[in-house]
Protein backbone atom coordinates (compact mmCIF):
# COMPACT_ATOMS: atom_id res chain seq x y z
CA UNK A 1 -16.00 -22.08 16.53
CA UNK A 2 -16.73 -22.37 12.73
CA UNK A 3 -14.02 -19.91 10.78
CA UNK A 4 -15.62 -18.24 7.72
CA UNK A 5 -13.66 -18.70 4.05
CA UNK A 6 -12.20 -14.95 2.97
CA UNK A 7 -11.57 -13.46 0.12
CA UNK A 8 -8.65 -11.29 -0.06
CA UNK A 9 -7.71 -9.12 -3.14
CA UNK A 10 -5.31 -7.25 -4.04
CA UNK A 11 -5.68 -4.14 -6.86
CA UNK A 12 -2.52 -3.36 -8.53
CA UNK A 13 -1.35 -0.87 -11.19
CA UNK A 14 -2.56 -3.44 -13.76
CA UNK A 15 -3.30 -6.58 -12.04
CA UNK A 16 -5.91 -8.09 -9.44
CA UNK A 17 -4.82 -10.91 -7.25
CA UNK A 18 -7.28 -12.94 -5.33
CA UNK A 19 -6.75 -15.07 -2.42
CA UNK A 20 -8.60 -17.00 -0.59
CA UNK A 21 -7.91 -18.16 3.45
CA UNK A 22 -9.09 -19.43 6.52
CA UNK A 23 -7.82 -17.72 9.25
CA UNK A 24 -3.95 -17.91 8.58
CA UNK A 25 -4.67 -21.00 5.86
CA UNK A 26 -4.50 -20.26 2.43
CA UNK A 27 -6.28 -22.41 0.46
CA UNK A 28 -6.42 -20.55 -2.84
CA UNK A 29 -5.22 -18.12 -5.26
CA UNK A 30 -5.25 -16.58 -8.83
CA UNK A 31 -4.98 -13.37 -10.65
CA UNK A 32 -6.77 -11.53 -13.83
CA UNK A 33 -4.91 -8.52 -15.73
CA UNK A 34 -6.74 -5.56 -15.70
CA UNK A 35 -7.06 -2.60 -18.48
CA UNK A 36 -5.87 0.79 -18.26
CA UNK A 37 -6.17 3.74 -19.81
CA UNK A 38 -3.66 5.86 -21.50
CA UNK A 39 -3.52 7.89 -18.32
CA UNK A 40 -3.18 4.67 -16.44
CA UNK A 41 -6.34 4.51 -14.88
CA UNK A 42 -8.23 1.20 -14.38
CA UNK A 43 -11.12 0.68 -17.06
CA UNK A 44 -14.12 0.03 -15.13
CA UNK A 45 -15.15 -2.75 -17.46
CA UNK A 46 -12.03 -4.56 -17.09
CA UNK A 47 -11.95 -4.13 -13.76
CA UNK A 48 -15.23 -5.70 -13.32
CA UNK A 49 -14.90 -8.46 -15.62
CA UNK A 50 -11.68 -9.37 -13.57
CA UNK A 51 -12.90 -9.53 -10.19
CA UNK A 52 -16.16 -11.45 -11.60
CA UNK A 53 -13.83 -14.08 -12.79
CA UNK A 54 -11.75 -14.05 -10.07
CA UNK A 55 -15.07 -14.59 -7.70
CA UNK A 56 -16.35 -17.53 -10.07
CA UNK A 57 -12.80 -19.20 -10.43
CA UNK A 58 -12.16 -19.66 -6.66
CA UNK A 59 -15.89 -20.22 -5.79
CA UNK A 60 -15.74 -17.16 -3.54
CA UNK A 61 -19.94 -15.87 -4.46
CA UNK A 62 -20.55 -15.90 -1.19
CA UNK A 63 -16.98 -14.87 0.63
CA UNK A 64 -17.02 -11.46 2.64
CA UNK A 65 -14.38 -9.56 0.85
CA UNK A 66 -10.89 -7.47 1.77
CA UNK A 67 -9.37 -5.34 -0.81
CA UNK A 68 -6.03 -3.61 -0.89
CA UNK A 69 -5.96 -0.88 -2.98
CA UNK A 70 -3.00 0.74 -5.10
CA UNK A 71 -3.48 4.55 -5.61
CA UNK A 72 -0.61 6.67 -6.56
CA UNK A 73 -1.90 10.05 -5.45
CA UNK A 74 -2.78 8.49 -2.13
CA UNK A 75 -1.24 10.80 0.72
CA UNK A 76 0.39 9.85 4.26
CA UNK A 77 1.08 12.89 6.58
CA UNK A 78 1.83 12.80 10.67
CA UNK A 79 0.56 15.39 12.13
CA UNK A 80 2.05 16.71 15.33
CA UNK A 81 -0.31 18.85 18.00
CA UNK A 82 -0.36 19.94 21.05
CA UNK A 83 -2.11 17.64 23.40
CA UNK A 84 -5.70 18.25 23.46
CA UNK A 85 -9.25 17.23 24.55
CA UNK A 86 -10.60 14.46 21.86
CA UNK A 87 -13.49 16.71 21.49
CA UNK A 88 -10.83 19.19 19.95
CA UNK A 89 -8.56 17.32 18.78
CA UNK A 90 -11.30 16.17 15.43
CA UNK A 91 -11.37 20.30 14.54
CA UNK A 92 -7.60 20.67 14.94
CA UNK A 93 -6.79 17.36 12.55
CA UNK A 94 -9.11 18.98 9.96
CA UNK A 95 -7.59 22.05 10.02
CA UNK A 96 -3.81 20.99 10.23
CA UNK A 97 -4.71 18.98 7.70
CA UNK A 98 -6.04 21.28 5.46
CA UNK A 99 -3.20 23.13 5.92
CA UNK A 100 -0.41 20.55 5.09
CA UNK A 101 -2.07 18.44 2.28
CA UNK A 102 -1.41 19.46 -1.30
CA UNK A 103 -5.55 19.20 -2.39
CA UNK A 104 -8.59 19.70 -1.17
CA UNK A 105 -10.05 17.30 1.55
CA UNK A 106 -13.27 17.75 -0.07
CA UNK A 107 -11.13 15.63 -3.20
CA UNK A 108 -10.56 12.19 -0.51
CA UNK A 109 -11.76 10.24 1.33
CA UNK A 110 -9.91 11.37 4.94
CA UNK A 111 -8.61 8.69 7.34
CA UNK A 112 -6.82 9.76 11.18
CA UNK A 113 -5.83 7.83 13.59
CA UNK A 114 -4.55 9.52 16.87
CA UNK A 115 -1.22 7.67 18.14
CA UNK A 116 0.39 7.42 21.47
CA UNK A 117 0.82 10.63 23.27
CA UNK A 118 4.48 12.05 22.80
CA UNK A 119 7.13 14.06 24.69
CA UNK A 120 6.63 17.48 25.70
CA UNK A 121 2.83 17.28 25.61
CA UNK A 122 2.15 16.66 22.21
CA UNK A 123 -0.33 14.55 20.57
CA UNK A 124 0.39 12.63 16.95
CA UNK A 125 -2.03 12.09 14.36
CA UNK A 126 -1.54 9.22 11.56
CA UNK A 127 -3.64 10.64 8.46
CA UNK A 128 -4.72 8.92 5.36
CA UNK A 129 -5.90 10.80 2.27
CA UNK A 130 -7.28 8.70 -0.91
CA UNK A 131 -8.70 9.87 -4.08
CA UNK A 132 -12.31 9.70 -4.72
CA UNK A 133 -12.22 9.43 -8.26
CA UNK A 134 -9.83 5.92 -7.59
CA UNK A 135 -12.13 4.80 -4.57
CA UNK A 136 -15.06 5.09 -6.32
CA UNK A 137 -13.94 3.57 -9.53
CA UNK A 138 -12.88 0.30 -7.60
CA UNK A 139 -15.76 -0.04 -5.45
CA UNK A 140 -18.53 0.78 -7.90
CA UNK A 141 -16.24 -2.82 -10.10
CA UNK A 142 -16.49 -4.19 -7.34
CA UNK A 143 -20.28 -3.99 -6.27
CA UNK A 144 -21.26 -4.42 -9.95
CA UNK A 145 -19.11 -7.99 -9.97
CA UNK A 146 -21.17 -9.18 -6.89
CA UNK A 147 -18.40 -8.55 -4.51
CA UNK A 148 -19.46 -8.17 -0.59
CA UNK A 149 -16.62 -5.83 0.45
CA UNK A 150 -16.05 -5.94 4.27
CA UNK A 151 -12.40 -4.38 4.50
CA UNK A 152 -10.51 -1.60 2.36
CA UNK A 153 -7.32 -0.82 2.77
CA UNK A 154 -3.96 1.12 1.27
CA UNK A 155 -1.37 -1.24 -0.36
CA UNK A 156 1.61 0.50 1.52
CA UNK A 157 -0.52 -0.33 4.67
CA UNK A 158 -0.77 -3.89 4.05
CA UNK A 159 3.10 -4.16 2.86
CA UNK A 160 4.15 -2.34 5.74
CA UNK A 161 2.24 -5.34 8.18
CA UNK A 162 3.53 -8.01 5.94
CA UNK A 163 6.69 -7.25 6.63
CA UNK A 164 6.50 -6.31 10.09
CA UNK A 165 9.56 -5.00 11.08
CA UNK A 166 9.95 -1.53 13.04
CA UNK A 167 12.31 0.30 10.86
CA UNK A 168 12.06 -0.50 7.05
CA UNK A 169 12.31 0.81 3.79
CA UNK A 170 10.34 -0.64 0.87
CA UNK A 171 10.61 -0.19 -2.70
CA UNK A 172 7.68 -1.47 -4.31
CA UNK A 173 7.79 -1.54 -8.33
CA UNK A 174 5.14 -2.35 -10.62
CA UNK A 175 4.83 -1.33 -14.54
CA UNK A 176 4.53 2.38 -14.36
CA UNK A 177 6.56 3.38 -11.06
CA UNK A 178 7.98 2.90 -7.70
CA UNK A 179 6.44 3.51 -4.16
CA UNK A 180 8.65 4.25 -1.83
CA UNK A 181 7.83 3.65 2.12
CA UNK A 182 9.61 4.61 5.20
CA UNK A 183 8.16 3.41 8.32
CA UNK A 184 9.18 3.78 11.90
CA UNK A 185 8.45 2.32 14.67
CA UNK A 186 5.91 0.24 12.22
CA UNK A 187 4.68 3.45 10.84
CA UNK A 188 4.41 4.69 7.34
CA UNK A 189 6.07 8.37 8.13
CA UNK A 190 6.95 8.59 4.05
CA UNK A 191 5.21 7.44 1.23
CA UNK A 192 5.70 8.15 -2.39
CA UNK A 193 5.18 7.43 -5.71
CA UNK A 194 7.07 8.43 -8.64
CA UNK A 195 6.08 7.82 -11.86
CA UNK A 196 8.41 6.12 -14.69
CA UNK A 197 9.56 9.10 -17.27
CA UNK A 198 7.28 7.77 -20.51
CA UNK A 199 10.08 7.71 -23.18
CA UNK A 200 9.77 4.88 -25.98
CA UNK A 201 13.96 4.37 -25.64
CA UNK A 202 13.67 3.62 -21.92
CA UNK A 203 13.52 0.36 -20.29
CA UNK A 204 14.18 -1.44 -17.11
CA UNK A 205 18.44 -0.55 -17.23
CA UNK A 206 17.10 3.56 -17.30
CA UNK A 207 14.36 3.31 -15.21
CA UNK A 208 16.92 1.94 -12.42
CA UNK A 209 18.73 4.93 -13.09
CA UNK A 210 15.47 6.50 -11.57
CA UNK A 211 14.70 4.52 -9.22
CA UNK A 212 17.81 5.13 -7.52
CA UNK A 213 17.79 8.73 -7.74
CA UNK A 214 14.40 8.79 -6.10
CA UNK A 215 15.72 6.04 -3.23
CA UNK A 216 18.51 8.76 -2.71
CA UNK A 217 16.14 11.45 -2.69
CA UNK A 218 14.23 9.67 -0.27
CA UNK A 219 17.60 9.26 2.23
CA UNK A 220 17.84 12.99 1.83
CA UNK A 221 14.79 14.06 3.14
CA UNK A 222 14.47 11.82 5.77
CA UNK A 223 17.86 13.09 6.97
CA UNK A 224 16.47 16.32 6.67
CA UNK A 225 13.26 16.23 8.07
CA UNK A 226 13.61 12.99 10.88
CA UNK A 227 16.78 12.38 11.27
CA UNK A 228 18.20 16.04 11.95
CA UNK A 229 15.07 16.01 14.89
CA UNK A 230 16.71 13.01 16.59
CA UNK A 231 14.90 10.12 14.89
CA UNK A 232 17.52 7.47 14.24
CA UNK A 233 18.69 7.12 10.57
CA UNK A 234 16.79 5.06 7.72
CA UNK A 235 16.75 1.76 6.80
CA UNK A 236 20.31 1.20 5.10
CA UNK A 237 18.91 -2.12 3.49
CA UNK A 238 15.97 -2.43 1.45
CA UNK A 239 13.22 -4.04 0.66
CA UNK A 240 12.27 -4.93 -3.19
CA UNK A 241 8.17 -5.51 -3.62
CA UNK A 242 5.58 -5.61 -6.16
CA UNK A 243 5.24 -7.35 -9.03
CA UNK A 244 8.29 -6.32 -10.95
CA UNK A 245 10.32 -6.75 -8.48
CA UNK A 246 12.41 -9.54 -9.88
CA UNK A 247 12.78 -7.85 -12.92
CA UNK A 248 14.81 -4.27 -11.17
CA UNK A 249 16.64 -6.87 -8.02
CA UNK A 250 19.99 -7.37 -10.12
CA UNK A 251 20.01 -3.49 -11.30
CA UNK A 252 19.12 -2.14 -8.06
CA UNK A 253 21.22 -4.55 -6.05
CA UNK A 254 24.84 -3.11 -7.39
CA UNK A 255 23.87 0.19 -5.35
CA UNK A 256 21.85 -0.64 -2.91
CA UNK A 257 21.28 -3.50 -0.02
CA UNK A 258 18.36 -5.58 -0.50
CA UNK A 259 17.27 -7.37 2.86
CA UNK A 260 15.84 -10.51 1.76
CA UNK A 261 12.19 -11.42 3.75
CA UNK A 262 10.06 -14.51 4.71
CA UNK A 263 6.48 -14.35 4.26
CA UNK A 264 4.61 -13.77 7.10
CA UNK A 265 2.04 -16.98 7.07
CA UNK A 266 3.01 -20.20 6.21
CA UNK A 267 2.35 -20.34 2.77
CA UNK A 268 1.42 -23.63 -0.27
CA UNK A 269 4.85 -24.36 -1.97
CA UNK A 270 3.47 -23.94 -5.00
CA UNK A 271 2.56 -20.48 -4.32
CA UNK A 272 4.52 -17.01 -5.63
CA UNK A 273 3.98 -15.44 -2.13
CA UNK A 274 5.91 -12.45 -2.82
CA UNK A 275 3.20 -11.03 -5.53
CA UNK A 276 0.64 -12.02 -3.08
CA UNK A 277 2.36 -10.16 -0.62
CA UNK A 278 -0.38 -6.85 0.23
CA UNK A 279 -3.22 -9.72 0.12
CA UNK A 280 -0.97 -11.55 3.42
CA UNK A 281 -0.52 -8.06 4.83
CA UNK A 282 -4.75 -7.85 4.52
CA UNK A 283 -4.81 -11.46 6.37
CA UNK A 284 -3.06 -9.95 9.10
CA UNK A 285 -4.79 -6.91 9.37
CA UNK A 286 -7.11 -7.14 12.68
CA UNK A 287 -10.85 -6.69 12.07
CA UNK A 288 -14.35 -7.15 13.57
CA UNK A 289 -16.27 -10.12 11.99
């Protein structure tokens, strides 16, 4: 059976990586900076001139297109109800939702999953909240650039199956901050991102400094809020992503573990598969045709 070509970006803080497969193949891939405000939002403009280029350069015009998306203010909860009729169950995610996010739903675009019934009768809910403003931005570049997009999905998402490992912590760095994931049992249960302080004296040897205090942070409140409940402790080793992660390894390896990784696919030699890794995670993710 014939395998249709892919495209498979990924939108970063200030980047967009393209890739292009066949099934697990990869036969292509390239990248275009993109813009920003002083706020750090993508310039539309930019934006679309990027992915246009990116289209024209790997001859992907007529290539269905996956896109992972970075967004900051994204949110991750797990909600935890009592078991309940699915007819329910859509009212009570709303409203337990409502409840536990810090914004209005009415301000994203709201994403649950319900998970494996758990002890004592309860049912879990794996939410998803993303900005509209940042959607909207991307996907109006997109569709002006020509872009047929078939897949959208959250860059700690697509890490998290790249990876694919039950119990892991990633720390994954790019020019303005750090998102910091905690999965278990292949789950995102935490997800953060923390800004970089913007002081002109500070560079990579402070914002370490930072980093670390927000890894510990991280520790603390899983203890708190997982670990006290019976969930078994985090991650002790690490794993360093995104595309400065090269840059923070030596600072961040004198006090923490890093867990070196393989990349999920085989991958071209010549290729830098760890910035490409969220566009492997979207290869792997399991969709309709």
């Amino acid at each position: 059976m014939f395998e249709r070509e892919r495209l498979y970006l990924s939108l970063e803080s200030q980047t967009l990586r393209a890739m292009v497969a066949r099934r697990q193949t990869i036969l292509a891939w390239d990248e275009r900076p993109v813009e920003v405000n002083r706020n750090g939002v993508w310039l539309p403009s930019s934006l679309q001139a990027a992915a246009g280029e990116l289209r024209t350069a790997l001859k992907a015009q007529r290539l269905l297109v996956s896109v992972s998306l970075h967004a900051p203010r994204g949110i991750v909860r797990v909600l935890d109800l009592p078991a309940m009729s699915s007819k329910l169950l859509a009212e009570a995610v709303q409203r337990e939702a409502r409840r536990e996010y810090p914004v209005p739903l009415e301000q994203l675009y709201f994403y649950w999953h319900p998970l494996p019934a758990g002890a004592g009768n309860r049912q879990r809910v794996f939410t998803l909240g993303l900005p509209r403003d940042t959607l909207d931005l991307a996907l109006n570049a997109f569709k002006h650039a020509g872009l047929r997009l078939h897949v959208l999905d959250y860059r700690p998402l697509a890490l998290v199956r790249a990876l694919y490992k039950s119990e892991v912590f990633i720390v994954d760095v790019d020019t303005g901050g750090a998102t910091l994931i905690v999965t278990q049992q292949y789950l995102p249960i935490i997800v953060r991102y923390v800004s970089f302080p913007t002081r002109a004296e500070f560079g990579p040897v402070q914002y370490s400094e930072y980093i670390t205090q927000e890894i510990q942070r991280t520790y603390d409140f899983y203890a708190l809020t997982y670990a006290s409940n019976g969930a078994p402790p985090a991650p002790a080793q690490l794993h360093l992503t995104g595309p400065q992660a090269e840059v923070y390894r030596p600072l961040l390896a004198n006090r923490w573990s890093l867990q070196d990784f393989n990349a999920p696919v085989a991958v071209p030699e010549a290729m830098p598969w760890p910035l490409y890794l969220a566009n492997l995670g979207l290869l792997l993710k399991k969709v309709s045709a």
